[in-house]
Protein backbone atom coordinates (compact mmCIF):
# COMPACT_ATOMS: atom_id res chain seq x y z
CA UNK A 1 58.01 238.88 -124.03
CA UNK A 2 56.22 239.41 -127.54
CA UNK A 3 52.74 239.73 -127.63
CA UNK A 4 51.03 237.51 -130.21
CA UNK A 5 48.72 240.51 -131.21
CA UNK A 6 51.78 242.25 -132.00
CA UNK A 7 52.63 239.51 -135.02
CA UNK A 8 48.81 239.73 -136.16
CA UNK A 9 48.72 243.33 -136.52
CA UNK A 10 52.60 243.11 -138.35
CA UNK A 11 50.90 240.57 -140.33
CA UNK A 12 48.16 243.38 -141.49
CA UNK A 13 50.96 246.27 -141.77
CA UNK A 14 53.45 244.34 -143.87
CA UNK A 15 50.17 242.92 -146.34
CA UNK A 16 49.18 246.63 -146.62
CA UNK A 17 52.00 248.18 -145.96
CA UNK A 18 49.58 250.78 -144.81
CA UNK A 19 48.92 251.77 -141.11
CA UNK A 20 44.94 253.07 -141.39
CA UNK A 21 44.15 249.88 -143.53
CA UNK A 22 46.07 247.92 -141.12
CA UNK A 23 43.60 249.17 -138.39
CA UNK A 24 40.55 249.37 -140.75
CA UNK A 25 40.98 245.08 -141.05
CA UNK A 26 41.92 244.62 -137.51
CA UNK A 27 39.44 246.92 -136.05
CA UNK A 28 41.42 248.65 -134.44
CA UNK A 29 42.23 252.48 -134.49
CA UNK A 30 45.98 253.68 -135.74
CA UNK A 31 47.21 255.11 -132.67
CA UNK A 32 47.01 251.32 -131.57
CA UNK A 33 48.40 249.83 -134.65
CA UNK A 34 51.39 252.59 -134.42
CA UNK A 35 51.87 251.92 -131.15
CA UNK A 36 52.21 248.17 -131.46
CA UNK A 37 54.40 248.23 -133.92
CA UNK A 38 56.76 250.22 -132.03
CA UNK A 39 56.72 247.86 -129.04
CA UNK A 40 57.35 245.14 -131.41
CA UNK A 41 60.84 247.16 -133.01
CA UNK A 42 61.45 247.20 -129.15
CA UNK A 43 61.32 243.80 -128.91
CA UNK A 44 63.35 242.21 -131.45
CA UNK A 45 65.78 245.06 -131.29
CA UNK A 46 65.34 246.18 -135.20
CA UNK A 47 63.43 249.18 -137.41
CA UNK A 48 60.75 246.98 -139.24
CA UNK A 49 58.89 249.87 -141.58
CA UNK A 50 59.93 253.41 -142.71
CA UNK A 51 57.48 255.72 -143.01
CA UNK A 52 56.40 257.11 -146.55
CA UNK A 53 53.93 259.76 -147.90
CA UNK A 54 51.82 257.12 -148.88
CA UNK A 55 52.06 254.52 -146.28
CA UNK A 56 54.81 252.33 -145.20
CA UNK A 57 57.78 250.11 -146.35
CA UNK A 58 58.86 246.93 -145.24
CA UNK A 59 62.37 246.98 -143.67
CA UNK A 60 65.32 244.31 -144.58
CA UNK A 61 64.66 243.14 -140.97
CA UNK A 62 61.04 243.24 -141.91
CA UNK A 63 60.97 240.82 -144.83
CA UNK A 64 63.17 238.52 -142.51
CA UNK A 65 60.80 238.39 -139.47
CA UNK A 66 58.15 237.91 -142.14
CA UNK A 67 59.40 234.97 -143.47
CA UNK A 68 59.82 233.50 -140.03
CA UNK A 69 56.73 234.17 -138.48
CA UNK A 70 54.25 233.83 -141.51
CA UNK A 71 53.82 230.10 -141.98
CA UNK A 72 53.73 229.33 -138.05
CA UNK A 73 50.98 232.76 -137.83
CA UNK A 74 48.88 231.17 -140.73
CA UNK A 75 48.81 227.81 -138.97
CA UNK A 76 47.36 229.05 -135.56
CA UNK A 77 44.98 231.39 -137.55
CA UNK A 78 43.72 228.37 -139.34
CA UNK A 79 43.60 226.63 -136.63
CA UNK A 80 41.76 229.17 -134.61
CA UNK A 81 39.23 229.31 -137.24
CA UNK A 82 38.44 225.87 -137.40
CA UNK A 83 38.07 226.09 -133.94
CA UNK A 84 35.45 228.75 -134.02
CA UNK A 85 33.55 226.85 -136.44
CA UNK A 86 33.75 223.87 -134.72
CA UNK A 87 32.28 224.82 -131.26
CA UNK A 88 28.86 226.46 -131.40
CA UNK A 89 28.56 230.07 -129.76
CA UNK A 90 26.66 228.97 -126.87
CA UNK A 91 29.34 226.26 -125.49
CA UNK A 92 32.32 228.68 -126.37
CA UNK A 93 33.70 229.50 -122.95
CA UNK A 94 33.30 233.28 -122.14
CA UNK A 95 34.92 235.54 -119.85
CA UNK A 96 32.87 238.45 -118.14
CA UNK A 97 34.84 241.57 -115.49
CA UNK A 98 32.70 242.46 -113.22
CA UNK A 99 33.58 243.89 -110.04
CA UNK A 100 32.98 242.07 -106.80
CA UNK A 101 30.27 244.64 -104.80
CA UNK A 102 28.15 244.63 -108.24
CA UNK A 103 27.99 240.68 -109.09
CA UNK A 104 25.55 239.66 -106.44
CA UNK A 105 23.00 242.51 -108.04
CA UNK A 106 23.95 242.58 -111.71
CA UNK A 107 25.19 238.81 -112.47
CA UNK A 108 23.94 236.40 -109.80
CA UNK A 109 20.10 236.91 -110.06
CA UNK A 110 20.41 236.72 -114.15
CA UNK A 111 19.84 233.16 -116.01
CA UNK A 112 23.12 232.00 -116.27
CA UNK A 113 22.02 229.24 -118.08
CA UNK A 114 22.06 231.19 -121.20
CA UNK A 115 25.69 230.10 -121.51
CA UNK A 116 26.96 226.62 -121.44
CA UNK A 117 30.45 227.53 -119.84
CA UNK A 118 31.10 231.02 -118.50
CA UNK A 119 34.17 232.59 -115.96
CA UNK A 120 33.69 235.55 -113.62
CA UNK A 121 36.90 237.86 -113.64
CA UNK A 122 36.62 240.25 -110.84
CA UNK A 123 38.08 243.19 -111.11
CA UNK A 124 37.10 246.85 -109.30
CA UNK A 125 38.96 249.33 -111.74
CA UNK A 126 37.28 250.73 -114.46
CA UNK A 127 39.99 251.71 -116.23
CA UNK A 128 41.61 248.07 -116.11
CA UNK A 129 38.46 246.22 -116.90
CA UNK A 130 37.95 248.62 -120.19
CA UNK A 131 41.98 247.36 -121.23
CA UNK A 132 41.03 243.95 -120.64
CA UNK A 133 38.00 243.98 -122.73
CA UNK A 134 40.06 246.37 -125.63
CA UNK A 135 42.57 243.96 -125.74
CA UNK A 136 40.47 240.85 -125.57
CA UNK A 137 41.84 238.58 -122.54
CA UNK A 138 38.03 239.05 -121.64
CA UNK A 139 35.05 238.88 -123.43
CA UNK A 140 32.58 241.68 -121.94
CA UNK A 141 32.62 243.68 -118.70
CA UNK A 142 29.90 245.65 -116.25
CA UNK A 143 31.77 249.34 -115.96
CA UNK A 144 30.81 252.30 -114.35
CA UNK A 145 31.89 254.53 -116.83
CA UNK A 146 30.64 254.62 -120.52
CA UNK A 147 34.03 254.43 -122.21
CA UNK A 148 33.36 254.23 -125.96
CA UNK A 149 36.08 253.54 -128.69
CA UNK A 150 36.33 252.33 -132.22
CA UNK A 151 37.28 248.71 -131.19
CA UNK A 152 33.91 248.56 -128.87
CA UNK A 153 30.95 248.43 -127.91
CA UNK A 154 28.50 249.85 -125.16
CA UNK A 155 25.07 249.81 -123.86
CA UNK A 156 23.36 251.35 -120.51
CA UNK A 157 22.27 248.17 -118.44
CA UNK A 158 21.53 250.21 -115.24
CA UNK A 159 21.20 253.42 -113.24
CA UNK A 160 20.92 253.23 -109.66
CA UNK A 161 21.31 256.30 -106.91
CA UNK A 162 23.04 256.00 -103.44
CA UNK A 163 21.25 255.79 -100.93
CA UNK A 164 21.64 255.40 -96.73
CA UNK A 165 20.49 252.03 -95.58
CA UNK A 166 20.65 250.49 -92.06
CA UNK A 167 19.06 247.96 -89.14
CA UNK A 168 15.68 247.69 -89.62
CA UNK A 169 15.49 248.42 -85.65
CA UNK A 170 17.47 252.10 -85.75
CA UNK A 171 14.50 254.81 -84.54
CA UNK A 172 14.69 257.28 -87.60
CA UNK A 173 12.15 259.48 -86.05
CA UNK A 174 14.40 262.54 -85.35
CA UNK A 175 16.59 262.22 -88.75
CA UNK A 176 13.28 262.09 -90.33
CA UNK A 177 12.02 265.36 -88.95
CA UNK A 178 15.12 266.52 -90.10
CA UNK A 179 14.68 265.24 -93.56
CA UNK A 180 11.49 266.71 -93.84
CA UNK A 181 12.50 270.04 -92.76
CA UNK A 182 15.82 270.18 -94.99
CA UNK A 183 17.66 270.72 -91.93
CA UNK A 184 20.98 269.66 -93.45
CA UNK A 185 22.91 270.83 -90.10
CA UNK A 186 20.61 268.23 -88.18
CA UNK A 187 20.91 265.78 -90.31
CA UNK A 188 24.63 265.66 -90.73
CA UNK A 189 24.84 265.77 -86.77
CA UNK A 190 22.45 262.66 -86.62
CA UNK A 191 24.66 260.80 -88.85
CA UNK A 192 27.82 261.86 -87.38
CA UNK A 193 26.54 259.77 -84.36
CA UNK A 194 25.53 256.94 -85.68
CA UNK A 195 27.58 253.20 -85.91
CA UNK A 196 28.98 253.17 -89.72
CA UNK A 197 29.88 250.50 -91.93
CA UNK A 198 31.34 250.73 -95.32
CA UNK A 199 32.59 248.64 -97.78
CA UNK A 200 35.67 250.00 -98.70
CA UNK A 201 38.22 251.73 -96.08
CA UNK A 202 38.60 255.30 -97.74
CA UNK A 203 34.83 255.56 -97.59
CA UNK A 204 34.39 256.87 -101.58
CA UNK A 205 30.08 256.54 -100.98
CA UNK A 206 30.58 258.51 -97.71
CA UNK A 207 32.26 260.76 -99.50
CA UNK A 208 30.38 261.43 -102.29
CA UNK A 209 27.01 261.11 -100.61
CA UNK A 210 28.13 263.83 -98.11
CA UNK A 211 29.31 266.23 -101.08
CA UNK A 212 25.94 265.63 -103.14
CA UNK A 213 23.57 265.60 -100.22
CA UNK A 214 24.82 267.42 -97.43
CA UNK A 215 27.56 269.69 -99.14
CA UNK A 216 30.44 268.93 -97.40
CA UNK A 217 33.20 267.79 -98.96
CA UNK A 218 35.06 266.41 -95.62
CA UNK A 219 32.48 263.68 -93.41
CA UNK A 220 32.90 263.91 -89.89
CA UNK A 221 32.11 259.92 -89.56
CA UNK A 222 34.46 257.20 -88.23
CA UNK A 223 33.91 254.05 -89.93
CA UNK A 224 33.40 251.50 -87.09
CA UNK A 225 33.30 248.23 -89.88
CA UNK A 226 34.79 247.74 -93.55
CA UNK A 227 33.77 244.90 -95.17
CA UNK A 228 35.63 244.76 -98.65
CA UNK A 229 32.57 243.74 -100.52
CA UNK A 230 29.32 245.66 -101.09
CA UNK A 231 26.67 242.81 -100.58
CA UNK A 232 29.01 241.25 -97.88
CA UNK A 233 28.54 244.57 -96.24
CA UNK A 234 25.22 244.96 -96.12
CA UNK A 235 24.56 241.60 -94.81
CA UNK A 236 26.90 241.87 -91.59
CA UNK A 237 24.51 245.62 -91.16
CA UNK A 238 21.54 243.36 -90.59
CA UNK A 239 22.77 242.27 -87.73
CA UNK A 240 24.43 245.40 -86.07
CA UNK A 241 22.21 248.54 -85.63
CA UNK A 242 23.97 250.77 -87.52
CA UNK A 243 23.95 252.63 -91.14
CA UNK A 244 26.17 252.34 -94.56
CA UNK A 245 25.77 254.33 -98.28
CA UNK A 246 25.29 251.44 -100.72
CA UNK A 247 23.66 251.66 -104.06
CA UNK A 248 20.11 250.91 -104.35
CA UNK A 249 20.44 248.12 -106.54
CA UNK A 250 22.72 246.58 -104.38
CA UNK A 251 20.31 247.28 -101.36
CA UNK A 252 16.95 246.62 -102.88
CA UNK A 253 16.92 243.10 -101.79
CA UNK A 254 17.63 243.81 -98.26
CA UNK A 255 14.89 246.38 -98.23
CA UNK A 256 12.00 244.36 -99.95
CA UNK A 257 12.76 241.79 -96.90
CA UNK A 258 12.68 244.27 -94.65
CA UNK A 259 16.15 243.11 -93.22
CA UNK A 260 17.52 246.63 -93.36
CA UNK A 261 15.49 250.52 -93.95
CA UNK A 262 16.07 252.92 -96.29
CA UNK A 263 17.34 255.51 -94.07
CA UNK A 264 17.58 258.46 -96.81
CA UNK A 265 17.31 259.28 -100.37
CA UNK A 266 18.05 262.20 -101.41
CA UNK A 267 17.22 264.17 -104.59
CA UNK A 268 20.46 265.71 -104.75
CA UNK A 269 22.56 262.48 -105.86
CA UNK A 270 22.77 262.07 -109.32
CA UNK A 271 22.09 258.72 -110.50
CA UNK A 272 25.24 256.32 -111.04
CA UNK A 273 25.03 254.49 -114.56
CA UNK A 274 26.66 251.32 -115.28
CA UNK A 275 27.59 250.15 -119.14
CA UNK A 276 27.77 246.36 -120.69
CA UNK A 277 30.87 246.88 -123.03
CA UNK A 278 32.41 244.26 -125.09
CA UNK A 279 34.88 244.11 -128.03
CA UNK A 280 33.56 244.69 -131.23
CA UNK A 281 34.57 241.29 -132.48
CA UNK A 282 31.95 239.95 -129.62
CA UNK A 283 29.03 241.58 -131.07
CA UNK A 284 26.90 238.32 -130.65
CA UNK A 285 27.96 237.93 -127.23
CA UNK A 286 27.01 241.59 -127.03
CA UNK A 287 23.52 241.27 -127.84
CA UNK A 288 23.23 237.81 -126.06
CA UNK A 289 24.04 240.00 -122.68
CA UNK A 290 21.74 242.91 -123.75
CA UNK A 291 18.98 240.63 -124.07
CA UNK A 292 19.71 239.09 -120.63
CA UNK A 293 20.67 242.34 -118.87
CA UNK A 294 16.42 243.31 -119.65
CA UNK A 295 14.69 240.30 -118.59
């Protein structure tokens, strides 16, 4: 199936017959422009330019898909535009990725309000949140990674560590001797006994937290519950005496309340920072989210 973006950004090449200004007005990079333009020839089966010193030219089969396409293109661009117009920014409906264990900290305690219609797209890769945002099916996303291009835009919202949690009730007295006294051997052996719960079944916080903090790069730990979302997590380990690696922004709540400890935090793990992207052509939306991101 052909893309629509593919007939906007032939649009672009065949007015400039120029790749880089083809990119330049579509905000986009060349690579992508290129690249489209080749799935497109896929597509309908035919060469549409041929490269030149100077740019490119306009196949035969070019100047026929043109004058197909052009006056039907026009027409939803016009229409599209009125549209904009029409609707003001805050009751245009907007799409935010955000994955599922960081909603409940980042999204659900922020005034909503500021947006008449909004949809939640959950999503836990970074990698496919970043495409979805680059290609515009959504409007922003929360990422864990700051991946910066030409076609967007970024800005740090948060940095949180990881940190042990668990029942308020667990006696820490021993593991904090431990703490206290660097005794790494101790305090790996303390933990090795203790009920787990994690939020994901190949135990990536585990994992890291053990590499950081106790440097080992294999845990010795058998997780006794996974609950497939963060938040979820830590609210079934206020009810079972036992301990899980969450991020502290994620478990702040639950320690203000004093419905679960904080167990450990260690020096040695490197903060975790999270990014607001959104496409370059959501700039407004951009600075809306900023804005809410700091109250």
């Amino acid at each position: 199936m052909v893309n629509l973006e593919w007939y906007r950004t032939f649009k672009a090449v065949y007015k400039h017959q120029n790749y880089s200004k083809a990119a330049e007005e579509l905000f986009m990079t060349q690579p992508t422009v290129s690249n489209q333009m080749n799935m497109l020839e896929a597509a309908v089966g035919h060469k549409l330019f041929t490269r030149k010193s100077k740019g490119v030219v306009p196949t035969e089969n070019a100047i026929f898909l043109n004058n197909l396409i052009i006056e039907a293109l026009d027409m939803l661009e016009n229409a599209e535009s009125s549209y904009s117009k029409s609707v003001k920014k805050e009751e245009r409906l907007y799409t935010i990725g955000i994955s599922e264990h960081l909603y409940k900290s980042f999204l659900s305690k922020k005034r909503l309000t500021s947006f008449k219609h909004l949809s939640i797209h959950f999503e836990s890769d970074n990698q496919k949140l970043f495409e979805l945002v680059n290609q515009q099916e959504i409007d922003a996303a929360v990422l864990r990674d700051d991946i910066q291009t030409f076609n967007t835009l970024s800005h740090k919202i948060c940095s949180s560590p990881l940190v042990i949690v668990g029942h308020p009730n667990l006696d820490t007295e021993a593991l904090d001797k431990f703490i206290s006294n660097n005794d790494l051997r101790k305090i790996q052996q303390w933990l090795e006994k203790q009920i787990w719960f994690s939020h994901m079944s190949t135990n990536p916080y585990i994992k890291l937290f053990w590499l950081h903090c106790l440097k080992k790069k294999r845990p010795k730990v058998f997780t006794n519950y996974v609950i497939p979302n963060e938040y979820f997590m830590l609210q079934e380990l206020t009810k079972v005496e036992g301990i899980g690696v969450s991020l502290l922004e994620n478990a702040q709540e639950f320690i203000a309340n004093q419905s679960l400890q904080l167990i450990w935090q260690s020096d040695n793990y490197p903060l975790r920072d999270y990014y607001l992207i959104a496409h370059k052509k959501q700039k407004v939306l951009f600075e809306m989210l900023k804005k809410l991101f700091m109250e």
